[in-house]
N, C-alpha and C. Protein backbone atom coordinates (compact mmCIF):
# COMPACT_ATOMS: atom_id res chain seq x y z
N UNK A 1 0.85 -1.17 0.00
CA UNK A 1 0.00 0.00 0.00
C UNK A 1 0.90 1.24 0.00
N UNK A 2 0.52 2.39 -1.16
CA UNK A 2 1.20 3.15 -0.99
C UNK A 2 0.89 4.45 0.29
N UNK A 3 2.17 5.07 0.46
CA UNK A 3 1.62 6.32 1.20
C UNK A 3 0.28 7.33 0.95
N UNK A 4 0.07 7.26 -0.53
CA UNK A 4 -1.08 8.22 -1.09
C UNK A 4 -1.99 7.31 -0.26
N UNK A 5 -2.08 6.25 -0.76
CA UNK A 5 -3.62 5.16 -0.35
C UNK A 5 -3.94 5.07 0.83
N UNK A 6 -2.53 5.13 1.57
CA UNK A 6 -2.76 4.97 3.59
C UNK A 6 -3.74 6.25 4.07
N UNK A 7 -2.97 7.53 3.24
CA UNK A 7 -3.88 8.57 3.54
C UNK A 7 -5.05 8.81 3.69
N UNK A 8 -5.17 8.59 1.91
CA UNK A 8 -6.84 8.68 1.81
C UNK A 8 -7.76 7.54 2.52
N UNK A 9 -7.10 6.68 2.89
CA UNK A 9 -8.12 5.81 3.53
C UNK A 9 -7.55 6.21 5.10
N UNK A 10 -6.96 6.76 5.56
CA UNK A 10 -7.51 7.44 6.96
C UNK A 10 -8.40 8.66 6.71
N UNK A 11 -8.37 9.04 5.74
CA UNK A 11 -9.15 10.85 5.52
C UNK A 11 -10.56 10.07 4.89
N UNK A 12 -10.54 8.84 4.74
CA UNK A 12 -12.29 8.45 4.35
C UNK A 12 -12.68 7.90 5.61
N UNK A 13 -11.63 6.73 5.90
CA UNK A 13 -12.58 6.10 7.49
C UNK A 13 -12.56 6.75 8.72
N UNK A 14 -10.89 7.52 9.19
CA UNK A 14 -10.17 7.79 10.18
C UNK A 14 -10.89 9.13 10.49
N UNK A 15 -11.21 10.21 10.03
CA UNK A 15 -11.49 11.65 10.15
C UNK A 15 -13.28 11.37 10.43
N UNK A 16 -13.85 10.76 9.21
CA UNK A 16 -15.55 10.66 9.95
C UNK A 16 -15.67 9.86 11.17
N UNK A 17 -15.06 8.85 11.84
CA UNK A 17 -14.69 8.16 13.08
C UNK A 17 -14.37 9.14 14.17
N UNK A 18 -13.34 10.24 13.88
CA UNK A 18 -13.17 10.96 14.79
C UNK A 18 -14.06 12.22 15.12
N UNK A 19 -15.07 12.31 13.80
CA UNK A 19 -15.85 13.53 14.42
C UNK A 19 -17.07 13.04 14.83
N UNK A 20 -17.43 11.95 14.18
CA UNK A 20 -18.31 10.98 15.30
C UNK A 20 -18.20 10.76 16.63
N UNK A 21 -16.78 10.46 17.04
CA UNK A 21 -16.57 10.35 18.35
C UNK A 21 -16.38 11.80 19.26
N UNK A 22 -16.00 13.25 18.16
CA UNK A 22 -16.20 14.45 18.62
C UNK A 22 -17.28 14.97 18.79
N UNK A 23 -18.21 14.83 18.23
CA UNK A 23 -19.74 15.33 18.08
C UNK A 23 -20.45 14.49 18.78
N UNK A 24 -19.99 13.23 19.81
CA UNK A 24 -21.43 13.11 20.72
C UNK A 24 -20.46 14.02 22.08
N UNK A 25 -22.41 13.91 22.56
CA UNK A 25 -22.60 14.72 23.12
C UNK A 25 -21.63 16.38 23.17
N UNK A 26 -21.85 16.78 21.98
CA UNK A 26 -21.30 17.79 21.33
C UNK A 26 -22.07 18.95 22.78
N UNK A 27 -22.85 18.89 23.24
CA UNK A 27 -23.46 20.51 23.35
C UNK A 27 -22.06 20.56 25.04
N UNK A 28 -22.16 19.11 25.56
CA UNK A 28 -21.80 19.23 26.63
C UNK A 28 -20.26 19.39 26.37
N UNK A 29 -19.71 19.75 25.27
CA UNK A 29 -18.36 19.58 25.01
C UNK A 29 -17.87 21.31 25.48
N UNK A 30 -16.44 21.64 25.57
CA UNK A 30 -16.22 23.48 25.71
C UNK A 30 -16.14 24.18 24.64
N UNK A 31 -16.38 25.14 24.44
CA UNK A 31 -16.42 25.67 23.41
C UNK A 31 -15.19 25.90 22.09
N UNK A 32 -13.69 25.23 22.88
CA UNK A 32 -12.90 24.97 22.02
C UNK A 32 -13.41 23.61 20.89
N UNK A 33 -13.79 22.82 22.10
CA UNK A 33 -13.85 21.57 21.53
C UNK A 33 -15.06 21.36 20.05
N UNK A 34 -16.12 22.38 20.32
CA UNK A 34 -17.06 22.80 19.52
C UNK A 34 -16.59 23.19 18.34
N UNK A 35 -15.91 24.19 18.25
CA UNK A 35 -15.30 24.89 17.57
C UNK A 35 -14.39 23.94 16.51
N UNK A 36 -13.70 23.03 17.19
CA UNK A 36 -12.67 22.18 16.22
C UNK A 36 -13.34 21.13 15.32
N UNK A 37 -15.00 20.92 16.25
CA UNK A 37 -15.64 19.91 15.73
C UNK A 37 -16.11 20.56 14.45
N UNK A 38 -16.76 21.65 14.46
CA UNK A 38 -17.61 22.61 13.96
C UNK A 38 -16.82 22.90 11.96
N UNK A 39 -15.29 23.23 12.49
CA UNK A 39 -14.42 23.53 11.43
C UNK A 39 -13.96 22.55 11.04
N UNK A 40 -13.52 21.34 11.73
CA UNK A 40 -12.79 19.94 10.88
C UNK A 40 -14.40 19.19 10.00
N UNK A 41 -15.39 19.70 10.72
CA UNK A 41 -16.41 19.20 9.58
C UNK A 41 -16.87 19.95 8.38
N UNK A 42 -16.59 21.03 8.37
CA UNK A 42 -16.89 21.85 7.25
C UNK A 42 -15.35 22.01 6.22
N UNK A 43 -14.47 21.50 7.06
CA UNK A 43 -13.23 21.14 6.15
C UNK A 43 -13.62 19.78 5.62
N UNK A 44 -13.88 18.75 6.13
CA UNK A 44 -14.06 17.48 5.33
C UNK A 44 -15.24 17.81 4.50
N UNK A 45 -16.11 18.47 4.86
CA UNK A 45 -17.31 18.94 3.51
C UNK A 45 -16.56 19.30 1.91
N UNK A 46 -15.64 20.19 2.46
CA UNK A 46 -14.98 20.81 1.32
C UNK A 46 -14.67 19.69 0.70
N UNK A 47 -13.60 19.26 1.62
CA UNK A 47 -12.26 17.97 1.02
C UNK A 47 -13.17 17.00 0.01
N UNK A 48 -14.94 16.52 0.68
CA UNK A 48 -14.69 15.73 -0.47
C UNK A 48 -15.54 16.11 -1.51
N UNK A 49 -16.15 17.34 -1.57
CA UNK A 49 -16.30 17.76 -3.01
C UNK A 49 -15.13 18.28 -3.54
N UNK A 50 -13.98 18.43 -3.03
CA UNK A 50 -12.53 18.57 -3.80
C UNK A 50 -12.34 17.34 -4.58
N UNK A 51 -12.33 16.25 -3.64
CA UNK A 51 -11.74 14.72 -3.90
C UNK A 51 -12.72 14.50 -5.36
N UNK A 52 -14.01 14.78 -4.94
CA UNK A 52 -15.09 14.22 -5.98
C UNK A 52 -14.91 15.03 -7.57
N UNK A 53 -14.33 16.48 -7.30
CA UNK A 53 -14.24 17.23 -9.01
C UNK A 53 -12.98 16.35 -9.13
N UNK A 54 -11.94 16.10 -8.41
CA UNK A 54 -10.43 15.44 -8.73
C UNK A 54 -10.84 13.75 -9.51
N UNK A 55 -11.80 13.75 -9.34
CA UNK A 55 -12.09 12.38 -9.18
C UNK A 55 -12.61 12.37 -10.69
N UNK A 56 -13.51 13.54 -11.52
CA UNK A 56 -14.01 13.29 -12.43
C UNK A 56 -13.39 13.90 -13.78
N UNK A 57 -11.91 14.60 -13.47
CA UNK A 57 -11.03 15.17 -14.05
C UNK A 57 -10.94 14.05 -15.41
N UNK A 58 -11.00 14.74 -16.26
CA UNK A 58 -11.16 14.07 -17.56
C UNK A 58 -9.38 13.05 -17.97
N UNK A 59 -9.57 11.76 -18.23
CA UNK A 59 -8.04 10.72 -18.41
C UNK A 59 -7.38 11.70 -19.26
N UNK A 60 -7.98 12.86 -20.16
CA UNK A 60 -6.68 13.84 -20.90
C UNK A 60 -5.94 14.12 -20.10
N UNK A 61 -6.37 15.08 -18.57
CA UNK A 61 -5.39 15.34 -18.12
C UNK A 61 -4.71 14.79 -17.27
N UNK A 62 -4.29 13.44 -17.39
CA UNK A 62 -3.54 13.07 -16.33
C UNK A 62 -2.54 13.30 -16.65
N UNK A 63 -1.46 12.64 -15.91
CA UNK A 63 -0.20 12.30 -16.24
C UNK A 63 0.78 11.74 -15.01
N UNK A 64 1.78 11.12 -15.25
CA UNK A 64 2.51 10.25 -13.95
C UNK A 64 2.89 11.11 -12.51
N UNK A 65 3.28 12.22 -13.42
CA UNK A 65 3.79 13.46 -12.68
C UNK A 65 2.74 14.31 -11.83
N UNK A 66 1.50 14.26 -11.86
CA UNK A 66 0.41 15.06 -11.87
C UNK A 66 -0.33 15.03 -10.00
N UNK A 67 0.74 16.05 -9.39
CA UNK A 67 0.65 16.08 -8.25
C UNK A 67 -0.59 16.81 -7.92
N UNK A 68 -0.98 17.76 -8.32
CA UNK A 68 -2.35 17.87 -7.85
C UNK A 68 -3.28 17.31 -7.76
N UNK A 69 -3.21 16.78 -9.11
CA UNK A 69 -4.83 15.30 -9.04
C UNK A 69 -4.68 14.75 -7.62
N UNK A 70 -3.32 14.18 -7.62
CA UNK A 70 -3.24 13.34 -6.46
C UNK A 70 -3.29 13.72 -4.81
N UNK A 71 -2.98 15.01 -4.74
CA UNK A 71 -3.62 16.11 -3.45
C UNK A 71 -5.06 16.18 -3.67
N UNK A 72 -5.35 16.84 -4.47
CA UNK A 72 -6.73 16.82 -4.57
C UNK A 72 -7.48 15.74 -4.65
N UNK A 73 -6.97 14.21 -4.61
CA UNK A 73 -7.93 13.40 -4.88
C UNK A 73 -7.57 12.65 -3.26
N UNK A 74 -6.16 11.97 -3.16
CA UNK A 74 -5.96 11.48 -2.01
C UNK A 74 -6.00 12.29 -0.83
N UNK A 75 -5.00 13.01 -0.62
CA UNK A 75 -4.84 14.18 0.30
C UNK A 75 -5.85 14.76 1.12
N UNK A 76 -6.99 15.47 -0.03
CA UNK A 76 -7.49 16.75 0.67
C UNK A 76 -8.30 16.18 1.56
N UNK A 77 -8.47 14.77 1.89
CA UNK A 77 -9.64 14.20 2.62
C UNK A 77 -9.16 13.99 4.03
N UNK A 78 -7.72 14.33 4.12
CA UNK A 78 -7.17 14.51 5.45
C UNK A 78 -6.57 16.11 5.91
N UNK A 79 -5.59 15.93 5.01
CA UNK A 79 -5.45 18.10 5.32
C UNK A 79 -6.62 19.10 5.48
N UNK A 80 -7.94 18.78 4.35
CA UNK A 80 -8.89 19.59 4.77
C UNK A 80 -9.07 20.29 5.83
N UNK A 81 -9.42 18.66 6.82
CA UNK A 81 -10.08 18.56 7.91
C UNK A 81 -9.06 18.87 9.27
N UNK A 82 -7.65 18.33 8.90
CA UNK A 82 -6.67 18.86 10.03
C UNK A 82 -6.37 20.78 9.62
N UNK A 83 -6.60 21.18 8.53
CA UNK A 83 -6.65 22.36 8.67
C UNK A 83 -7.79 22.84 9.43
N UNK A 84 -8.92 22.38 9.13
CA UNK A 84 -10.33 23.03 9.66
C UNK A 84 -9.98 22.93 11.51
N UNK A 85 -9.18 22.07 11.37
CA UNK A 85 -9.02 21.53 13.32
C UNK A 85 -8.53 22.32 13.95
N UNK A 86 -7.27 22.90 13.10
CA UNK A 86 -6.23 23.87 13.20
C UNK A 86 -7.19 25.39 13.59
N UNK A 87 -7.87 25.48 12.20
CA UNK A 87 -8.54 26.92 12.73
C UNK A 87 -9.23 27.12 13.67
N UNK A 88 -10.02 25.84 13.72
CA UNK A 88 -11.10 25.29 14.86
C UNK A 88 -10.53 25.86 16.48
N UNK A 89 -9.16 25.37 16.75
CA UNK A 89 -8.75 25.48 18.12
C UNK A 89 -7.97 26.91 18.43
N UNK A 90 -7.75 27.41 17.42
CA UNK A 90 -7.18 28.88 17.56
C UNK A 90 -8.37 29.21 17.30
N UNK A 91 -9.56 29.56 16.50
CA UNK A 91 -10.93 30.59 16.97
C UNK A 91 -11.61 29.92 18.39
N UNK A 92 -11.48 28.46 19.04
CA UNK A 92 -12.38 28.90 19.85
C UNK A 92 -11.38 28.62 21.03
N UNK A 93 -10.17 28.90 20.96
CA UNK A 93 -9.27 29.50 21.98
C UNK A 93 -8.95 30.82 22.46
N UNK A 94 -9.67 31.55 20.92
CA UNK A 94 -9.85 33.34 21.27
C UNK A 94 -11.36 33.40 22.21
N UNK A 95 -12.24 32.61 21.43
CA UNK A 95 -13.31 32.78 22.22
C UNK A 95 -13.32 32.39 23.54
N UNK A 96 -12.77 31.38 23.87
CA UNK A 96 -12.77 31.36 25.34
C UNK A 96 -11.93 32.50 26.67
N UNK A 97 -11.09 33.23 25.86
CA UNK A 97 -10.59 34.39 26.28
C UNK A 97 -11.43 35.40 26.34
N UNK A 98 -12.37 35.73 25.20
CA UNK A 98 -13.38 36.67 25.01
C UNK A 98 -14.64 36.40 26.39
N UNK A 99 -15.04 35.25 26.60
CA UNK A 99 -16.15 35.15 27.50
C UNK A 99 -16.04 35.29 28.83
């Protein structure tokens, strides 16, 4: 199995597993924790209508070399969502300063 494939199959099974296990009992969670849930899911929203246009990219343009397809198809289904996590815990680490 390559490294691309390990990815995307943690960014398909590994990331909806973990916001499943983030989102129960979501209300009783702190408002950081909200926050990371809130943004790593609207990052995996993105990621896989990214994955899905990467996915229908016409065989003209491939090629061996063709590192974006392969971010955009393997990849974004994990970076998305660790970016969204990322923003997630720095906005609701301001907010918890704010309240």
């Amino acid at each position: 199995m390559s490294a691309g494939v390990a990815v995307m199959l943690i960014g398909l099974f590994g990331v909806p597993a973990a916001l499943l296990w983030l989102g129960h009992r979501l209300r009783r969670r702190t408002a950081r924790q909200r926050a990371i849930f809130w943004w790593t899911l609207g990052g995996y929203i993105v990621a896989i209508l990214v994955a899905t246009i990467a996915a229908f990219w016409p065989p003209r343009h491939w090629s061996e070399a063709d590192l974006l397809r392969g971010l955009a198809g393997f990849a974004s289904l994990l970076l998305l969502p660790l970016l969204g996590a990322v923003i997630g815990a720095v906005l609701g680490a301001k907010d918890k300063h704010q309240t």
